[in-house]
N, C-alpha and C. Protein backbone atom coordinates (compact mmCIF):
# COMPACT_ATOMS: atom_id res chain seq x y z
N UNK A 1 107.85 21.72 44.06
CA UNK A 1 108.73 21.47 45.18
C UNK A 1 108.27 20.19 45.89
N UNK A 2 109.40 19.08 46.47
CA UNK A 2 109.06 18.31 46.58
C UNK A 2 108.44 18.64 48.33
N UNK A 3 108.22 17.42 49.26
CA UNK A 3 108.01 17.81 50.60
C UNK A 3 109.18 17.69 51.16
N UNK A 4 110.65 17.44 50.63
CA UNK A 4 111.11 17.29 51.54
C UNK A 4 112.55 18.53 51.54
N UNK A 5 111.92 19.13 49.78
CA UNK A 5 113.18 20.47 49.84
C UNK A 5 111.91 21.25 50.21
N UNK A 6 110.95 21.01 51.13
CA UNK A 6 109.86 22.58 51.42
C UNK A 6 110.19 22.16 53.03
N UNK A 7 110.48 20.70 53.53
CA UNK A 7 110.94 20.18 54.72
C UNK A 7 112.70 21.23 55.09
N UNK A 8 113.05 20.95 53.69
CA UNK A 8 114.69 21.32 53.97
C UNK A 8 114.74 23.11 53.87
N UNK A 9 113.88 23.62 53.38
CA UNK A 9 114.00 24.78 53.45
C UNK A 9 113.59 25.64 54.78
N UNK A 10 112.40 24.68 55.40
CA UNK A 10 111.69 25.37 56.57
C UNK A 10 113.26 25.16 58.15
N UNK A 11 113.67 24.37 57.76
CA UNK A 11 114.88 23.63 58.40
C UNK A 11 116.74 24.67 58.01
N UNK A 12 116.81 25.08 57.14
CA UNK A 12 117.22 26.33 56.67
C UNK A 12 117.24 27.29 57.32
N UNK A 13 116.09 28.07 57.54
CA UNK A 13 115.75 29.09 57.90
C UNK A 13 116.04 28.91 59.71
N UNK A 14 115.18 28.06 59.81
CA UNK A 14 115.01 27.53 61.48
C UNK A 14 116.29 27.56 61.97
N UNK A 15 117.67 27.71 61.39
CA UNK A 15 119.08 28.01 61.98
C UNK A 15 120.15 28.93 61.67
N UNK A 16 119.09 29.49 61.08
CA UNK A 16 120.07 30.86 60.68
C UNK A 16 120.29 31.69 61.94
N UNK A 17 121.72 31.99 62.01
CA UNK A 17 121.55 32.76 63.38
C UNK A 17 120.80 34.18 63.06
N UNK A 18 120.33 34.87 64.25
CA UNK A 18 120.03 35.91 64.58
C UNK A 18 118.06 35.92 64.21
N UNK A 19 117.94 35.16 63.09
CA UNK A 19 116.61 34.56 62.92
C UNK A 19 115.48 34.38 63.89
N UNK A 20 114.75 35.29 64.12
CA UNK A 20 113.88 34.83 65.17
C UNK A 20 112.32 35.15 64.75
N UNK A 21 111.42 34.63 65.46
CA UNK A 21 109.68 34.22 65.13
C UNK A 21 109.25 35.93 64.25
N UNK A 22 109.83 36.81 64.59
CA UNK A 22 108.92 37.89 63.99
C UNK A 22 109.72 38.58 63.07
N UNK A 23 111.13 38.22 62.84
CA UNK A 23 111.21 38.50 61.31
C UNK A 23 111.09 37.41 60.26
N UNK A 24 110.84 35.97 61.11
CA UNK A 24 110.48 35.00 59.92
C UNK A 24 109.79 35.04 59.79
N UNK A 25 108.11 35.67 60.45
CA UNK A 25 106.82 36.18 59.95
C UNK A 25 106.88 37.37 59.03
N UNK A 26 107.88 38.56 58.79
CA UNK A 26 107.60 39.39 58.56
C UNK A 26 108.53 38.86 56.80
N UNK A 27 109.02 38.06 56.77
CA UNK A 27 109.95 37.16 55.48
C UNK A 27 108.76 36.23 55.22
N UNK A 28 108.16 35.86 55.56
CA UNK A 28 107.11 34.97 54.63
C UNK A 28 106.10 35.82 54.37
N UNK A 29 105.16 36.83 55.48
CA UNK A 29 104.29 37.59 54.60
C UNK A 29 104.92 38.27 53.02
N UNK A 30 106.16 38.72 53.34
CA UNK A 30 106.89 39.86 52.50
C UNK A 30 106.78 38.28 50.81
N UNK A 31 107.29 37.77 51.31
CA UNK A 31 108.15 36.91 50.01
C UNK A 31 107.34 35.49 50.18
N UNK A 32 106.52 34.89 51.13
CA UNK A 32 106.04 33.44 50.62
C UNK A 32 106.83 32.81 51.65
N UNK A 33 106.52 31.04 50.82
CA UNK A 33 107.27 30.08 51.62
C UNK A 33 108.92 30.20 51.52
N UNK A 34 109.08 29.25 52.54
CA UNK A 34 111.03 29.73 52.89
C UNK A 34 111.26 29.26 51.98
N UNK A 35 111.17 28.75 50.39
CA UNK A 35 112.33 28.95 49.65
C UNK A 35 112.32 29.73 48.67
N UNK A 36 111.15 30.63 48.79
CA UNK A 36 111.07 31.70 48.04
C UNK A 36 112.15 32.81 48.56
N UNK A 37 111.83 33.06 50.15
CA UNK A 37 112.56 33.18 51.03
C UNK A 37 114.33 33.19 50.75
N UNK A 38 114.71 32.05 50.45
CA UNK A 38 116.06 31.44 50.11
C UNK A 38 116.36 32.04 48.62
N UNK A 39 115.55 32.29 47.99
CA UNK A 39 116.12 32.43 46.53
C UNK A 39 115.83 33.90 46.35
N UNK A 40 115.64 34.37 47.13
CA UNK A 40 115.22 36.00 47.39
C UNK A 40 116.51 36.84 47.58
N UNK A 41 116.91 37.78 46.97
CA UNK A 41 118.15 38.55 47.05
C UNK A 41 118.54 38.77 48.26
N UNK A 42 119.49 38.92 48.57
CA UNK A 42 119.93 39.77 49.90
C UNK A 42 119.76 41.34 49.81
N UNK A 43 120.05 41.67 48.69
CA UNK A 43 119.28 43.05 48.84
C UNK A 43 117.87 43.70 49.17
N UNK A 44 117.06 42.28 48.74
CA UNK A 44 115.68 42.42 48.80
C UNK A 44 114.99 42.34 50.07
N UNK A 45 116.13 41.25 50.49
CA UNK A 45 115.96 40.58 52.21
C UNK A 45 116.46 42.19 53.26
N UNK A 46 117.63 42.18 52.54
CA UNK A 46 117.41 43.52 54.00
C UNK A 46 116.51 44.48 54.02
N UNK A 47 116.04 45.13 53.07
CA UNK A 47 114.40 45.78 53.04
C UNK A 47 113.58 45.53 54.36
N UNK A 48 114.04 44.25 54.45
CA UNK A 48 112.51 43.46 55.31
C UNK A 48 113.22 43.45 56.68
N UNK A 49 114.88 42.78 56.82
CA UNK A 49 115.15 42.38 57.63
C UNK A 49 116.28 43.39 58.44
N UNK A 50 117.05 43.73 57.23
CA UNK A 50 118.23 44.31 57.45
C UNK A 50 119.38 43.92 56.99
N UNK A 51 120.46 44.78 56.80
CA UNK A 51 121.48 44.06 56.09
C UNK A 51 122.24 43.11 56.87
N UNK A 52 122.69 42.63 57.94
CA UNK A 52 123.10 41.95 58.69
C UNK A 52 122.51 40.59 58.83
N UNK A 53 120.96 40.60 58.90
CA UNK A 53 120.29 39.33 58.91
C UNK A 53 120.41 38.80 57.53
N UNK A 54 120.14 39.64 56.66
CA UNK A 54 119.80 39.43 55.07
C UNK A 54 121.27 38.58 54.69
N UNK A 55 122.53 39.28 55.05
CA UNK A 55 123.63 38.52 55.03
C UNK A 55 123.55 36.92 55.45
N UNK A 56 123.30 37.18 56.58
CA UNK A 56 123.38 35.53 57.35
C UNK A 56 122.45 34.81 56.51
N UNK A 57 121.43 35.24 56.48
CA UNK A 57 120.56 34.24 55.43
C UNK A 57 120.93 33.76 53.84
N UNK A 58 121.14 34.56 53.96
CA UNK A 58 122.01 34.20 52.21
C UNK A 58 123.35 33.19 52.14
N UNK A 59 124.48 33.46 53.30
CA UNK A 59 125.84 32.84 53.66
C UNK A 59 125.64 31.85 54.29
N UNK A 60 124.97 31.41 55.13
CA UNK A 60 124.69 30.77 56.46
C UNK A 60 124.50 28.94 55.75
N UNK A 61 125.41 28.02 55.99
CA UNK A 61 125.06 26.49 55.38
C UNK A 61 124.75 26.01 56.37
N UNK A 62 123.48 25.38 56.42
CA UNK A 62 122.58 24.44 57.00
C UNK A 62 123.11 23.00 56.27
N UNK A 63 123.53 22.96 55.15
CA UNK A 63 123.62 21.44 54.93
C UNK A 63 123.53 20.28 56.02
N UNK A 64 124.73 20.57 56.69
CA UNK A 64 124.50 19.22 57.88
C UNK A 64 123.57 19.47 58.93
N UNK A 65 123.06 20.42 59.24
CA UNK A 65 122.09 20.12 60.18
C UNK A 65 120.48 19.93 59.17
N UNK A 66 120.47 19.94 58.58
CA UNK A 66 119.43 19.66 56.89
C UNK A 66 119.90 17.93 57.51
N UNK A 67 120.78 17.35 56.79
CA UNK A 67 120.98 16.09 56.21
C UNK A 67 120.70 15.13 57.96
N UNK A 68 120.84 16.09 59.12
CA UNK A 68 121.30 15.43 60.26
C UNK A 68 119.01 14.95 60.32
N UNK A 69 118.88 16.42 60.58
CA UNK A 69 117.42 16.18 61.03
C UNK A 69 116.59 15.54 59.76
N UNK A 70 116.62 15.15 58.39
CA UNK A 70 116.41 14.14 57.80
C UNK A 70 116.21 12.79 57.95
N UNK A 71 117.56 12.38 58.44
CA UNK A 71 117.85 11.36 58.63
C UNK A 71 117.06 11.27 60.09
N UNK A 72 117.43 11.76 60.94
CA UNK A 72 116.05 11.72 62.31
C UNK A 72 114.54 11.45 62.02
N UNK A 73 114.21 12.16 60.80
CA UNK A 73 112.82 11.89 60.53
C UNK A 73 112.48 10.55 60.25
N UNK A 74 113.47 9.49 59.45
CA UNK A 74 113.32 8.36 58.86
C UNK A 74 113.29 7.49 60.00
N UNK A 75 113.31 7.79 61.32
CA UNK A 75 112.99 7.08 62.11
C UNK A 75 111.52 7.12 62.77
N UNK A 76 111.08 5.71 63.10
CA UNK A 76 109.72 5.53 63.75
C UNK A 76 109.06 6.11 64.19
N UNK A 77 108.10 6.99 64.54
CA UNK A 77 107.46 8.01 65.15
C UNK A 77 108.37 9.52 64.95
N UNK A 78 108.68 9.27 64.37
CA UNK A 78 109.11 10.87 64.48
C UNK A 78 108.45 11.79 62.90
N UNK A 79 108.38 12.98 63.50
CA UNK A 79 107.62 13.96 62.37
C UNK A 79 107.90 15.18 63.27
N UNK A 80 107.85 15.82 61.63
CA UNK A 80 108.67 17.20 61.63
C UNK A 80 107.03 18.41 61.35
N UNK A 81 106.71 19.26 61.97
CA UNK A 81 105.60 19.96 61.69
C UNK A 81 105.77 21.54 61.58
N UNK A 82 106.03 22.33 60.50
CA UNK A 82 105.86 23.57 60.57
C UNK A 82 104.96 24.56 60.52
N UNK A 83 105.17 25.93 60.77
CA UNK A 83 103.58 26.58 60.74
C UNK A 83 103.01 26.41 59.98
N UNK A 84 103.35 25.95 58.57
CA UNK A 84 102.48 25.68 57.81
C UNK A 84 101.32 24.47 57.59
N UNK A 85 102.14 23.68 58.39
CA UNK A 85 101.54 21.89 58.40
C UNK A 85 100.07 22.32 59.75
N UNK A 86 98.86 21.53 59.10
CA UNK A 86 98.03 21.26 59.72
C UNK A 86 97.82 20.58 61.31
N UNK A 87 98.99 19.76 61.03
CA UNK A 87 99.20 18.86 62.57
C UNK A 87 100.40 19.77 63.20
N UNK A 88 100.89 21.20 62.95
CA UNK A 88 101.80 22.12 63.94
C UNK A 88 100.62 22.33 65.16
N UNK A 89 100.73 22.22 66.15
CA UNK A 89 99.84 21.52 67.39
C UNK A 89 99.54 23.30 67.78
N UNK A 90 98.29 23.69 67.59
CA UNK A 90 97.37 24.85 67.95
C UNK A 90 98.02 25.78 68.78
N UNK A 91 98.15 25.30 70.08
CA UNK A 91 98.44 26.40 71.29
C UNK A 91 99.57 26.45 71.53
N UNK A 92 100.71 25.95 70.58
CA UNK A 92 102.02 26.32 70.21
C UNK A 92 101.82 27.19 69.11
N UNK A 93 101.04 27.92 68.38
CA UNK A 93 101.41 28.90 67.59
C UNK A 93 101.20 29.91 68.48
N UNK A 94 100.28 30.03 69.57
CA UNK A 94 99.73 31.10 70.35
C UNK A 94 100.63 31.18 71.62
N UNK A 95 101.40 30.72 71.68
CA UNK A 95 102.34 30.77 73.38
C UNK A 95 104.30 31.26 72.42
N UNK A 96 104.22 31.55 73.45
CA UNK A 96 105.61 32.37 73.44
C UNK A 96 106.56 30.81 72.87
N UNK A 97 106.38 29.67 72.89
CA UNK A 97 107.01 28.44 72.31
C UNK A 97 106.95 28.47 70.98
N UNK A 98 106.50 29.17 70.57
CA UNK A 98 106.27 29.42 68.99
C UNK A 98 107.83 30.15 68.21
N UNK A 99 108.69 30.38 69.21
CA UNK A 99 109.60 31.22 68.53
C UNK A 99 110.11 30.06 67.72
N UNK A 100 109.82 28.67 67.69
CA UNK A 100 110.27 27.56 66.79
C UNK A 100 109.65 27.77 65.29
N UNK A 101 110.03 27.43 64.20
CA UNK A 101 109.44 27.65 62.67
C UNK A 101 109.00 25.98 62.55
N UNK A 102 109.54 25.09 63.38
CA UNK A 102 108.73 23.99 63.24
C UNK A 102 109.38 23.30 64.40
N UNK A 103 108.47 22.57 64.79
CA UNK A 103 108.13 21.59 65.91
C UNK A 103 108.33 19.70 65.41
N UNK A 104 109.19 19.20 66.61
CA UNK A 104 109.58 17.55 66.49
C UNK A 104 108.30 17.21 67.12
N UNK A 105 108.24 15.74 66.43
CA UNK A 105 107.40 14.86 67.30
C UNK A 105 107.82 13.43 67.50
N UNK A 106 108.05 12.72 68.53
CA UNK A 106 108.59 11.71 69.09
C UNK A 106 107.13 10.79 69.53
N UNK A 107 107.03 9.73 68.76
CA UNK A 107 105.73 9.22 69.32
C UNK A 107 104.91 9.98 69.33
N UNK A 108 104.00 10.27 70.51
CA UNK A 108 102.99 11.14 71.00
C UNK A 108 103.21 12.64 71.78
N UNK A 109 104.84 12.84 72.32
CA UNK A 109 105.20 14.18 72.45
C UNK A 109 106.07 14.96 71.08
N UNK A 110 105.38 16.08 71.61
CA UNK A 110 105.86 17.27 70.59
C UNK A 110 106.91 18.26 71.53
N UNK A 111 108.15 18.63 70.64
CA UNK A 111 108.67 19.62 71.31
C UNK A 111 109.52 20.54 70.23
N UNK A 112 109.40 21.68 70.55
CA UNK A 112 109.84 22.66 69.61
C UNK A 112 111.52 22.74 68.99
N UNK A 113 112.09 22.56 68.28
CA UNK A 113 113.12 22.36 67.93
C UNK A 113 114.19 23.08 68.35
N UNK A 114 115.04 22.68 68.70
CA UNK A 114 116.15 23.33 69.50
C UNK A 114 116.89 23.93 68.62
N UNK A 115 117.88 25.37 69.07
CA UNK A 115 118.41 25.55 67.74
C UNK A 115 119.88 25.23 67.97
C-alpha cells in the first residue's frame, strides 16, 4: 500500500457518518489498518459495529472529500497525521480531541479535522 491510499483510507473512514473514536478503535483492533477495515464485509463489520454503521461504511463515498483533502496536502506546510503516524501530536491522543482519526497541520499549528 502506497502512503497515500493508507492516507486515503484513514480519510475514508474519518467521514463516515455515525463513525466515532471508539468504534474506530474497536474496527482496527478487530480487523487492522482502515483498509483492511474497507475491504472487510459488512457482515463482518456489524459483528463489531452493527448493522447500521457496517452499512454506512461499506455505501458511504468519500471520493471528493479524499481528492479535496489531497489536494490540500500538496500545499506548503501542510501535513496530514493519523493515530498511526509518529508526529500525531501526544496529548491529542489522550484528551477528548482525539475523537479525530487524524489531525491537519498548517505550518506549526495542528488541529483536528473537521468532519
Amino acid at each position: 500500500m502506497t502512503p497515500l491510499e493508507d492516507l486515503s483510507s484513514w480519510i475514508a473512514l474519518s467521514v463516515v457518518p455515525g463513525l466515532g473514536d471508539q468504534s474506530l478503535r474497536k474496527l482496527l483492533k478487530e480487523f487492522g489498518p482502515p483498509d483492511q477495515i474497507l475491504t472487510t464485509t459488512e457482515s463482518a463489520l456489524s459483528q463489531i459495529v452493527g448493522s447500521k454503521l457496517a452499512e454506512h461504511i461499506k455505501s458511504h463515498d468519500s471520493t471528493e472529500i479524499i481528492a479535496k483533502t489531497l489536494a490540500w496536502l500538496e500545499q506548503p506546510n501542510h501535513a496530514l497525521f493519523t493515530w498511526a503516524d509518529a508526529g500525531y501530536p501526544p496529548l491529542m491522543l489522550q484528551t477528548a480531541i482525539r475523537r479525530r482519526s487524524f489531525t491537519l497541520k498548517v505550518g506549526s499549528i495542528c488541529f483536528p479535522c473537521p468532519r
